[in-house]
PDB file of N, CA and C in Angstrom:
ATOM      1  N   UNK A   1      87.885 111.365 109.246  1.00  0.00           N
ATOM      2  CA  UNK A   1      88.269 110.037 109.687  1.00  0.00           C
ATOM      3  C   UNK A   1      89.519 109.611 108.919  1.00  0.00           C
ATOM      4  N   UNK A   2      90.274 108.871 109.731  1.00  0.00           N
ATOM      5  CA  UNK A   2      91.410 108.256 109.009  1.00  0.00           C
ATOM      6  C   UNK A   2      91.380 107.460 107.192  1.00  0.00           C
ATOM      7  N   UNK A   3      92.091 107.546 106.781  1.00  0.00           N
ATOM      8  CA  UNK A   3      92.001 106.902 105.530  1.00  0.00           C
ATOM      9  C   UNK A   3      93.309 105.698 105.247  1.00  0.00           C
ATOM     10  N   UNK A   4      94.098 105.825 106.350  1.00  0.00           N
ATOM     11  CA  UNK A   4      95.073 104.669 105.860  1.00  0.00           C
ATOM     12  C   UNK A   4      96.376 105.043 104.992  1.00  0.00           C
ATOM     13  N   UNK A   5      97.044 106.287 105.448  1.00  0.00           N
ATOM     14  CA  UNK A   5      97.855 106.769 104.414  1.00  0.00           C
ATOM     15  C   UNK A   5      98.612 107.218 105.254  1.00  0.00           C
ATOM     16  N   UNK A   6      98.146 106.447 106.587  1.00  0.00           N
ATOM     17  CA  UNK A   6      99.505 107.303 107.435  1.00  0.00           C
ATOM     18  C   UNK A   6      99.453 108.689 107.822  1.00  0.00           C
ATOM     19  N   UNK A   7     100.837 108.854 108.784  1.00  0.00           N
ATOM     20  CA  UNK A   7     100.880 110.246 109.549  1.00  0.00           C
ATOM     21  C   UNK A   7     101.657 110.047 110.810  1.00  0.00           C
ATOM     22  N   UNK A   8     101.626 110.501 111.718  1.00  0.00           N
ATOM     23  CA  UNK A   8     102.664 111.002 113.267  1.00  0.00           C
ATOM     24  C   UNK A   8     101.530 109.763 113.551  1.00  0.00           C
ATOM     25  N   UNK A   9     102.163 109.382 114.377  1.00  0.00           N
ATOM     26  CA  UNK A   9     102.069 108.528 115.503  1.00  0.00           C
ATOM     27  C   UNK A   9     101.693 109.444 116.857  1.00  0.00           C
ATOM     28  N   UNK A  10     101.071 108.681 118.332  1.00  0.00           N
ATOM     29  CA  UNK A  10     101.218 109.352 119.594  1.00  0.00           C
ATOM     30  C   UNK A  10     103.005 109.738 119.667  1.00  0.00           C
ATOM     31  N   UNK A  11     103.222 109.357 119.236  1.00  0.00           N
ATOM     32  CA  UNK A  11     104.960 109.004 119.432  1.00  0.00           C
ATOM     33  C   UNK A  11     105.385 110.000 118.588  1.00  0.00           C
ATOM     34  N   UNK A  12     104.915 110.569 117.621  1.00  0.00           N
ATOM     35  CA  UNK A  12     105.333 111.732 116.649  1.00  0.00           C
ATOM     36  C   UNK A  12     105.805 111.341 114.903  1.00  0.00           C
ATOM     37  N   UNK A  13     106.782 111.812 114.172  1.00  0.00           N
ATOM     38  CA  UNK A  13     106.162 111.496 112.896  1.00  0.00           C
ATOM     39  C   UNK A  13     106.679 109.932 112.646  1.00  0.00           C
ATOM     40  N   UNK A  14     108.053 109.081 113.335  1.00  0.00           N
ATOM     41  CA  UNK A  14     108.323 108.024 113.381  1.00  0.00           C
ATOM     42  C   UNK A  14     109.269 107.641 114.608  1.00  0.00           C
ATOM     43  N   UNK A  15     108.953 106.119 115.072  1.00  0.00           N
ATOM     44  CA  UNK A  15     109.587 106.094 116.533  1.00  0.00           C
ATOM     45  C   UNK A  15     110.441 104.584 116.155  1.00  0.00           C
ATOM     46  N   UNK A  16     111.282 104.472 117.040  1.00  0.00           N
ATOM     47  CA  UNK A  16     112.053 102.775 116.600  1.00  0.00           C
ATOM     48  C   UNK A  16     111.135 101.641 116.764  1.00  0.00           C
ATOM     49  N   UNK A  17     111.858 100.749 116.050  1.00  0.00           N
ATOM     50  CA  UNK A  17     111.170  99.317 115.940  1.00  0.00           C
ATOM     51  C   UNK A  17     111.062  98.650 117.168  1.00  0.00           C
ATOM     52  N   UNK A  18     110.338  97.571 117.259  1.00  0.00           N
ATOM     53  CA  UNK A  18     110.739  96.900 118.803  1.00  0.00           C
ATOM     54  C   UNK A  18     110.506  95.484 118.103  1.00  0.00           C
ATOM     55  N   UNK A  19     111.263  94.962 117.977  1.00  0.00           N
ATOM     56  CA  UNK A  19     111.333  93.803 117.196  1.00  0.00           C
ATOM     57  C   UNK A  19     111.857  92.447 118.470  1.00  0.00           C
ATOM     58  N   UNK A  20     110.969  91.966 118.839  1.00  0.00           N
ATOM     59  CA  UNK A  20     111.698  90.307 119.735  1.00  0.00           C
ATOM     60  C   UNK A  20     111.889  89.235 118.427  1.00  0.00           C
ATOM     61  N   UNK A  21     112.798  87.909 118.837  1.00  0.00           N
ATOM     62  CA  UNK A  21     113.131  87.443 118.104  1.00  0.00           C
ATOM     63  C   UNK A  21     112.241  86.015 118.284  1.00  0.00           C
ATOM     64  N   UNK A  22     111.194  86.084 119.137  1.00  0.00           N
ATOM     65  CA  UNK A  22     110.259  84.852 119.502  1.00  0.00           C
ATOM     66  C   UNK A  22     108.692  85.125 119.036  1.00  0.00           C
ATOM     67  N   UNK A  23     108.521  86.632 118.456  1.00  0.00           N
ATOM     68  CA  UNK A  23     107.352  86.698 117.673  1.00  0.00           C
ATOM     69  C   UNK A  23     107.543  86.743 116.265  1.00  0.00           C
ATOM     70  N   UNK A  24     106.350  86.115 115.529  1.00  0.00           N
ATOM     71  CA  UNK A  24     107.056  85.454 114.521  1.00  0.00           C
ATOM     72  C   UNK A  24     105.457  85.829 113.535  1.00  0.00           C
ATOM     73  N   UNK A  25     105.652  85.793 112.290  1.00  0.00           N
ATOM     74  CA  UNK A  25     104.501  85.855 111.710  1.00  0.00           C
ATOM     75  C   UNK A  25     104.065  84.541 111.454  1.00  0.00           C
ATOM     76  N   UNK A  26     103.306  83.807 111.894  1.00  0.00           N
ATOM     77  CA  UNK A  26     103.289  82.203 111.444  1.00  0.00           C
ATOM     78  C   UNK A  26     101.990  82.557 110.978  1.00  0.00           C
ATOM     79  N   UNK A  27     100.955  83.345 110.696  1.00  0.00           N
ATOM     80  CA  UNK A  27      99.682  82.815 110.535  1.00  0.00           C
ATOM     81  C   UNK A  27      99.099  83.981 110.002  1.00  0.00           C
ATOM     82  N   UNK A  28      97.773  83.934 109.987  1.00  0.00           N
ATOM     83  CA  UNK A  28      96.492  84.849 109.752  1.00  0.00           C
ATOM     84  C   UNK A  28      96.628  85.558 111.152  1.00  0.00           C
ATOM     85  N   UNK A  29      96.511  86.872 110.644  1.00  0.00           N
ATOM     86  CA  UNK A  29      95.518  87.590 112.227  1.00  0.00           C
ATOM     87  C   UNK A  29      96.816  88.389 113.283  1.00  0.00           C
ATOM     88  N   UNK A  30      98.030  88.008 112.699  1.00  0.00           N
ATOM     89  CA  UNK A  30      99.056  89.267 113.144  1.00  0.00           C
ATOM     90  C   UNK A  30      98.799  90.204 113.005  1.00  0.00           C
ATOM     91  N   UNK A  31      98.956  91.372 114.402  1.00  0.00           N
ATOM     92  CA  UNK A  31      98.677  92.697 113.630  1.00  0.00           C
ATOM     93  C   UNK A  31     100.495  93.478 113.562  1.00  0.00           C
ATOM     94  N   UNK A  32     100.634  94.272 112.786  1.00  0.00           N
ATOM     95  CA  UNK A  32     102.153  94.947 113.342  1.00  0.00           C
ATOM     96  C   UNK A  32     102.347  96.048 112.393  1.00  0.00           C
ATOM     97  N   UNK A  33     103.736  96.677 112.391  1.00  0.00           N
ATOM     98  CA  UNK A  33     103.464  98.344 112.364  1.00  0.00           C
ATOM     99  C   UNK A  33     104.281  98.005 110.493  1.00  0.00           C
ATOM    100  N   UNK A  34     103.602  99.334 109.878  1.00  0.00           N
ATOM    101  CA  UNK A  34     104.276  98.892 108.377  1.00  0.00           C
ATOM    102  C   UNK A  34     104.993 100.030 108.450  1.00  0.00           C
ATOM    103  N   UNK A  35     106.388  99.605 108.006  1.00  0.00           N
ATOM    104  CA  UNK A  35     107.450 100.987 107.770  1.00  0.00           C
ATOM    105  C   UNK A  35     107.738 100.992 106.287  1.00  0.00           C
ATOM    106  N   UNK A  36     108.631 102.005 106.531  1.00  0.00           N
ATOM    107  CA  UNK A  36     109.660 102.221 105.008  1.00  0.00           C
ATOM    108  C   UNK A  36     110.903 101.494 105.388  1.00  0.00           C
ATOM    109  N   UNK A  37     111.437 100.609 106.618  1.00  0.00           N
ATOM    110  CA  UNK A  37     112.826 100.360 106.935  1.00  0.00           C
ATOM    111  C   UNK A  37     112.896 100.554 108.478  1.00  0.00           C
ATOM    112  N   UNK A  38     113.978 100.498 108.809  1.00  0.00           N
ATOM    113  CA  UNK A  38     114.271 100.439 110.176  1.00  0.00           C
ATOM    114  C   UNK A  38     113.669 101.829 110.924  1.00  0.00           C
ATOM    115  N   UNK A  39     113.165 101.586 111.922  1.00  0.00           N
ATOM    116  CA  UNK A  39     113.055 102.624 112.730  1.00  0.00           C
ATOM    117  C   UNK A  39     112.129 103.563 111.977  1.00  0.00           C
ATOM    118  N   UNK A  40     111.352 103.033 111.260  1.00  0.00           N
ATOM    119  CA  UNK A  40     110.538 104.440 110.508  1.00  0.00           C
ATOM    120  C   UNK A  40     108.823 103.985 110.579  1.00  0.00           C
ATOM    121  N   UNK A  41     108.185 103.559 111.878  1.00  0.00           N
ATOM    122  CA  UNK A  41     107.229 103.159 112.360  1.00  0.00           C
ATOM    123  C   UNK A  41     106.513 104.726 112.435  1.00  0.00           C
ATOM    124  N   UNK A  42     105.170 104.589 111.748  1.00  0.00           N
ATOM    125  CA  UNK A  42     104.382 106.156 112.282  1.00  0.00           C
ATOM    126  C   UNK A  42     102.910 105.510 112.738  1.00  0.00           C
ATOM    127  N   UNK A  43     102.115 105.823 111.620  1.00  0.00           N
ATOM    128  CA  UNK A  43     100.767 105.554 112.532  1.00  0.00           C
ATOM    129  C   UNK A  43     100.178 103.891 111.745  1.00  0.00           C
ATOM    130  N   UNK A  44     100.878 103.907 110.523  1.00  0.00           N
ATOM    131  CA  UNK A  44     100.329 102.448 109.594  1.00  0.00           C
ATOM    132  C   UNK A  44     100.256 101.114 110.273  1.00  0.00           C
ATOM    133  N   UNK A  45      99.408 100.338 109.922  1.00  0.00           N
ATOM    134  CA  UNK A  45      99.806  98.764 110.659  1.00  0.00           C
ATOM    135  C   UNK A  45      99.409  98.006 109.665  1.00  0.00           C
ATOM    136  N   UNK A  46      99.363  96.935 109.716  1.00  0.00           N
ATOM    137  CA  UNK A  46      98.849  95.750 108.648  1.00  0.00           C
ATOM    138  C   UNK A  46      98.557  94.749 109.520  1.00  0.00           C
ATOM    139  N   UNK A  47      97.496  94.050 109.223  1.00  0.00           N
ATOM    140  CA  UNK A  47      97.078  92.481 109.798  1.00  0.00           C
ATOM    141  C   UNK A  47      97.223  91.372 108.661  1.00  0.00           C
ATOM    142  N   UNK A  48      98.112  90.089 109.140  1.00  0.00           N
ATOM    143  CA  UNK A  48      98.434  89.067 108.069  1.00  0.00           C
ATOM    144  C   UNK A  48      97.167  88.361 107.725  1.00  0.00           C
ATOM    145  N   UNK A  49      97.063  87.757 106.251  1.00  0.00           N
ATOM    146  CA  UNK A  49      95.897  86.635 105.765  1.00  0.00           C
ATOM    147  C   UNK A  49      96.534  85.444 105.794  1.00  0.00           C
ATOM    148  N   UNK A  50      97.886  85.335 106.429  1.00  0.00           N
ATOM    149  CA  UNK A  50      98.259  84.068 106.159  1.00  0.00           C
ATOM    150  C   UNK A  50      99.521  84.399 106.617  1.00  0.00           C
ATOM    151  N   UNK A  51     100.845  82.799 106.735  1.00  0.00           N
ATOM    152  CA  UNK A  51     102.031  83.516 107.405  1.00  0.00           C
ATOM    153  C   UNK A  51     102.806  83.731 106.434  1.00  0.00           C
ATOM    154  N   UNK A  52     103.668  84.990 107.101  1.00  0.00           N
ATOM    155  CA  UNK A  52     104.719  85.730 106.165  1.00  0.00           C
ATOM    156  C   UNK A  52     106.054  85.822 107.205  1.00  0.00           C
ATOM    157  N   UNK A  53     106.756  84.566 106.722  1.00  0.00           N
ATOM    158  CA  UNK A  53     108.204  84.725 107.715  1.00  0.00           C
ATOM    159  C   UNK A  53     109.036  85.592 106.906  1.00  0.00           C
ATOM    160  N   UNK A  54     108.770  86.045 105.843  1.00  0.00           N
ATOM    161  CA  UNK A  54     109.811  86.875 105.155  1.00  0.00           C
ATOM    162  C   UNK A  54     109.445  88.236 105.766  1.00  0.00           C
ATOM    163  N   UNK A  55     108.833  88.496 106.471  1.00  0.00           N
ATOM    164  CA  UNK A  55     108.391  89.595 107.370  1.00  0.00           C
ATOM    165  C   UNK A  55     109.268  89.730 108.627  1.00  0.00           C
ATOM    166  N   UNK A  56     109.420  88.444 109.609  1.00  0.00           N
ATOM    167  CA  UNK A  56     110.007  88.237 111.024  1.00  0.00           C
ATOM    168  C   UNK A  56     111.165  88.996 110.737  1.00  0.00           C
ATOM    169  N   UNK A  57     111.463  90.153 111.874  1.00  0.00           N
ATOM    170  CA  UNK A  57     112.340  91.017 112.554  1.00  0.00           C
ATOM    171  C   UNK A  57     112.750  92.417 111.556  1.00  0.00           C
ATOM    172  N   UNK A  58     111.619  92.068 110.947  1.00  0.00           N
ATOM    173  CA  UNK A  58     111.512  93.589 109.844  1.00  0.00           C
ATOM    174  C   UNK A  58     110.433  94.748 110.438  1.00  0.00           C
ATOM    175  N   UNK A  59     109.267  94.240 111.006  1.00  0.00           N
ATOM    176  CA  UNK A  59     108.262  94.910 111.380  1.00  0.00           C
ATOM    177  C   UNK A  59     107.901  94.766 112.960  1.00  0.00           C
ATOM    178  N   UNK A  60     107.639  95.463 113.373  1.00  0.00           N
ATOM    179  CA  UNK A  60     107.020  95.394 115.081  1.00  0.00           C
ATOM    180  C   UNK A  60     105.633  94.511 115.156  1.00  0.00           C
ATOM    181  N   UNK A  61     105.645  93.671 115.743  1.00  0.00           N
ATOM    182  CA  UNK A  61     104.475  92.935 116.265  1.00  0.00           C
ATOM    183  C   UNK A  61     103.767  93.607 117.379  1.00  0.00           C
ATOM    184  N   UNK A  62     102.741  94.131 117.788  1.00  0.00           N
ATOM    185  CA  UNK A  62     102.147  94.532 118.356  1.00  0.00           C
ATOM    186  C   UNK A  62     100.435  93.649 119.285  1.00  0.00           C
ATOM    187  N   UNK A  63     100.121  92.511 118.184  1.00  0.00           N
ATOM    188  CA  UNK A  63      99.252  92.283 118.662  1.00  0.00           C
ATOM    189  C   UNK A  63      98.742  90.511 117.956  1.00  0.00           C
ATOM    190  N   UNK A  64      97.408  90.112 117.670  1.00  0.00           N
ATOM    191  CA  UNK A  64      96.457  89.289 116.891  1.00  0.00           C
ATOM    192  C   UNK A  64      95.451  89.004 117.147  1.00  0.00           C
ATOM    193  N   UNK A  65      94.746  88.724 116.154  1.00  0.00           N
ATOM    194  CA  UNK A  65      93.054  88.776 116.451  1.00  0.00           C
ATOM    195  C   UNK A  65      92.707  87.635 116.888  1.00  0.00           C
ATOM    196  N   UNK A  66      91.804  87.634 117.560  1.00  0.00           N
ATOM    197  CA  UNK A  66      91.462  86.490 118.596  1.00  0.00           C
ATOM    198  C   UNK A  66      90.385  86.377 118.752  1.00  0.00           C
ATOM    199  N   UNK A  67      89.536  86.979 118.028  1.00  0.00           N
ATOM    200  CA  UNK A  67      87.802  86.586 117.772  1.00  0.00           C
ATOM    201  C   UNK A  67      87.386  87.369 116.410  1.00  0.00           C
ATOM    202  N   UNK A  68      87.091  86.596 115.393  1.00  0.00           N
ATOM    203  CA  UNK A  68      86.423  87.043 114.263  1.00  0.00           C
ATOM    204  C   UNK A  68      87.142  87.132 113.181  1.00  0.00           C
ATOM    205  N   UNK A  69      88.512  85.952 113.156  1.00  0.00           N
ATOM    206  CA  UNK A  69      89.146  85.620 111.972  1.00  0.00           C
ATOM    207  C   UNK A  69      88.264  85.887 110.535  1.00  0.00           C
ATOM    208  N   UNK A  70      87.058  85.049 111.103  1.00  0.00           N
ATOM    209  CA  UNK A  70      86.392  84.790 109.560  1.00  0.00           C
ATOM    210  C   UNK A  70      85.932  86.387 109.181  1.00  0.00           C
ATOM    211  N   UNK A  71      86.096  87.169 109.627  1.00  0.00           N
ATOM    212  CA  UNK A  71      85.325  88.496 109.466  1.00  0.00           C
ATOM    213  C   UNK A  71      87.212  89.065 108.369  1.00  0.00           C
ATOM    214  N   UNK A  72      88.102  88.951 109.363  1.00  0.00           N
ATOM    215  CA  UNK A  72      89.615  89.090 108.281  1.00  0.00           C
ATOM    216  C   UNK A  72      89.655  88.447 107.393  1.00  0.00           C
ATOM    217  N   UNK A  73      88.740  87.149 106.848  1.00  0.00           N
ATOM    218  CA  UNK A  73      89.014  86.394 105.815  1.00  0.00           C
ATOM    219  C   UNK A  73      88.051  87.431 104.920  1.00  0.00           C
ATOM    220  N   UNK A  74      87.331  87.815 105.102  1.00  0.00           N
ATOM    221  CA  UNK A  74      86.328  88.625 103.840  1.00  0.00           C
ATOM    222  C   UNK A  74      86.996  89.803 104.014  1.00  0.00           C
ATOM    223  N   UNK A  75      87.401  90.448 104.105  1.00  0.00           N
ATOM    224  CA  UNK A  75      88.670  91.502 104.349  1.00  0.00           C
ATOM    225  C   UNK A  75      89.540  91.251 103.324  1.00  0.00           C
ATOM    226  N   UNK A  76      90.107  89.800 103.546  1.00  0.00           N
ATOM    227  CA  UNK A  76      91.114  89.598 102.265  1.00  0.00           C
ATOM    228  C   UNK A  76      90.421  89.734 101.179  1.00  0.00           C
ATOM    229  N   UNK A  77      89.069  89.227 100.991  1.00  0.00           N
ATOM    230  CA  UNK A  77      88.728  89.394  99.495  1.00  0.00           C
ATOM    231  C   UNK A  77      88.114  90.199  98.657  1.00  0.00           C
ATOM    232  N   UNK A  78      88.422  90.941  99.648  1.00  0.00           N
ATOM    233  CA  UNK A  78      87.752  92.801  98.905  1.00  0.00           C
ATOM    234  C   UNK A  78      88.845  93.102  97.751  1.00  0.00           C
ATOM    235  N   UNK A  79      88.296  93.762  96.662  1.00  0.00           N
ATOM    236  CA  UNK A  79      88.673  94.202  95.491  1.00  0.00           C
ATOM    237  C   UNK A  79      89.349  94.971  95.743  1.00  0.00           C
ATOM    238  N   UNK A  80      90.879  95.153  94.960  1.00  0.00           N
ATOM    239  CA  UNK A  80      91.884  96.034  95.290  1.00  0.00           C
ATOM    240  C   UNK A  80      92.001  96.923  94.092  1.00  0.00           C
ATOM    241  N   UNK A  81      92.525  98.237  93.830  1.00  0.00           N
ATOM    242  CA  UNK A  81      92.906  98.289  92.508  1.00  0.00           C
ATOM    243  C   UNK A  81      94.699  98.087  92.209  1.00  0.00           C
ATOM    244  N   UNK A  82      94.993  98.765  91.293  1.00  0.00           N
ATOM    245  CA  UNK A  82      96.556  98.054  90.864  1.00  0.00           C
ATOM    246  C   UNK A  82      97.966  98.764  92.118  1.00  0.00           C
ATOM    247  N   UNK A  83      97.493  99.654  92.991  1.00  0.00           N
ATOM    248  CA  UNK A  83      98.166  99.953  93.780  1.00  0.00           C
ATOM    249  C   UNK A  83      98.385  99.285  95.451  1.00  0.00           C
ATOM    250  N   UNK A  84      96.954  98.007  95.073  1.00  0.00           N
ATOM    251  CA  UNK A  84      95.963  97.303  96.240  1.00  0.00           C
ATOM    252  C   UNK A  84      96.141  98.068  97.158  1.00  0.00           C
ATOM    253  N   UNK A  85      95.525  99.311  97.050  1.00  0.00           N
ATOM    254  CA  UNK A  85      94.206  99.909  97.935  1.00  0.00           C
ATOM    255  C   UNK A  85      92.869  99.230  97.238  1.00  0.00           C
ATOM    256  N   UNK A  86      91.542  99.194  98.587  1.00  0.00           N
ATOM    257  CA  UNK A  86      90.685  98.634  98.409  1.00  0.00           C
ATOM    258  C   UNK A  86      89.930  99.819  97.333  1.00  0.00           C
ATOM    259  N   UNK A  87      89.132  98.655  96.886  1.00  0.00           N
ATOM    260  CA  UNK A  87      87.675  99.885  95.844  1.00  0.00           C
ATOM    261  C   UNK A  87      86.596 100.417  96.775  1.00  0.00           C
ATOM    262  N   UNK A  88      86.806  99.757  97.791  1.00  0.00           N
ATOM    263  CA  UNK A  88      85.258 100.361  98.714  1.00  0.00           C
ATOM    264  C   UNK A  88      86.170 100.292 100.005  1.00  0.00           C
ATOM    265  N   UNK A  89      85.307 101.271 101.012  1.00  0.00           N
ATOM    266  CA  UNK A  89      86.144 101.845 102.187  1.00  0.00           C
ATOM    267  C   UNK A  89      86.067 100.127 103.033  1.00  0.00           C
ATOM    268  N   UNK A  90      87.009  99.989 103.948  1.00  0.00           N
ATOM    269  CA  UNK A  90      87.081  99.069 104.806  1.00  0.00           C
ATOM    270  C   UNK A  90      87.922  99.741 106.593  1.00  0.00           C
ATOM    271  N   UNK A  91      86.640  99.593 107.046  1.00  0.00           N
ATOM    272  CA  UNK A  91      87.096 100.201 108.395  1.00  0.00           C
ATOM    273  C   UNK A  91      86.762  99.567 109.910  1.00  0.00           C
ATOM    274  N   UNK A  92      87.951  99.345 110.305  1.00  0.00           N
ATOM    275  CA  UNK A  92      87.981  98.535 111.729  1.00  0.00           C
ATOM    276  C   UNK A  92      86.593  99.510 112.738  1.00  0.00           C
ATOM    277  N   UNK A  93      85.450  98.849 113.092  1.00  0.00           N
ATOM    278  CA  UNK A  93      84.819  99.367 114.007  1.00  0.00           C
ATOM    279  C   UNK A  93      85.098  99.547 115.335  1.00  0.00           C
ATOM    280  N   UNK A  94      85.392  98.792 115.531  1.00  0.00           N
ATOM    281  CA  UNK A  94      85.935  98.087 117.245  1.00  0.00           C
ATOM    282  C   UNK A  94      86.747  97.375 117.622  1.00  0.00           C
ATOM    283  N   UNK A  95      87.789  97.930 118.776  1.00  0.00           N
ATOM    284  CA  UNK A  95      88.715  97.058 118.380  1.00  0.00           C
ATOM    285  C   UNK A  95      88.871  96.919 119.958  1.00  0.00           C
ATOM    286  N   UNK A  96      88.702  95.280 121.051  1.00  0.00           N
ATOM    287  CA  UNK A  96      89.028  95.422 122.630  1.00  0.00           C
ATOM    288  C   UNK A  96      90.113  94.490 122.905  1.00  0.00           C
ATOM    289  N   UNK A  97      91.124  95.141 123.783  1.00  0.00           N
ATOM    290  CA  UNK A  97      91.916  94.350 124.084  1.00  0.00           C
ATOM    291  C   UNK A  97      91.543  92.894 125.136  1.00  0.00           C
ATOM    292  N   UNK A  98      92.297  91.709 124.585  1.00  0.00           N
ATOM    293  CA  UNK A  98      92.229  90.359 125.183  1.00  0.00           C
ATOM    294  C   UNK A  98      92.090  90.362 126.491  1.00  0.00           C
ATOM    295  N   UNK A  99      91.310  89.242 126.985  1.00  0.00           N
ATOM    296  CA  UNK A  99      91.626  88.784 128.274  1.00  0.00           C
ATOM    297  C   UNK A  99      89.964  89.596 128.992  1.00  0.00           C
TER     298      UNK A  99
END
């Protein structure tokens, strides 16, 4: 099973950004792709605990959670160590698209 450390993408080992200039990180519950820099998107993502505009048009927006915030709020408060990776595994079970 995955561990969160990355790898190729469906898309292969990194594909370009797709950055619009009307999605915006304002909140909790963004999901979007974590790079090293431009154009270097592989398989990583991150979901926000809160908003991070120092983020907007750096990272691809892809999505947000829309049922079970409070389940991402205990998410945030899992124990990290000094590299914040978590101390105990944390793994998305299910994940259905909106609508």
């Amino acid at each position: 099973m995955p561990a969160g450390r990355g790898g190729a993408s469906i898309y292969g080992k990194h594909f370009e950004d797709e950055l619009h200039s009307e999605l915006k990180f304002t909140g909790a519950g963004i999901l979007a792709m974590a790079n090293a820099g431009p154009d270097t998107n592989g398989s990583q993502f991150f979901i926000t605990l809160a908003p991070a505009q120092w983020l907007d048009g750096k990272h691809t927006i892809f999505g947000r959670v829309c049922q079970g915030i409070g389940v991402l709020g205990r998410v945030g408060m899992v124990e990290t160590n000094a590299q914040d990776r978590p101390l105990d595994d944390v793994k998305v079970l299910k994940a259905v698209p909106a609508g």
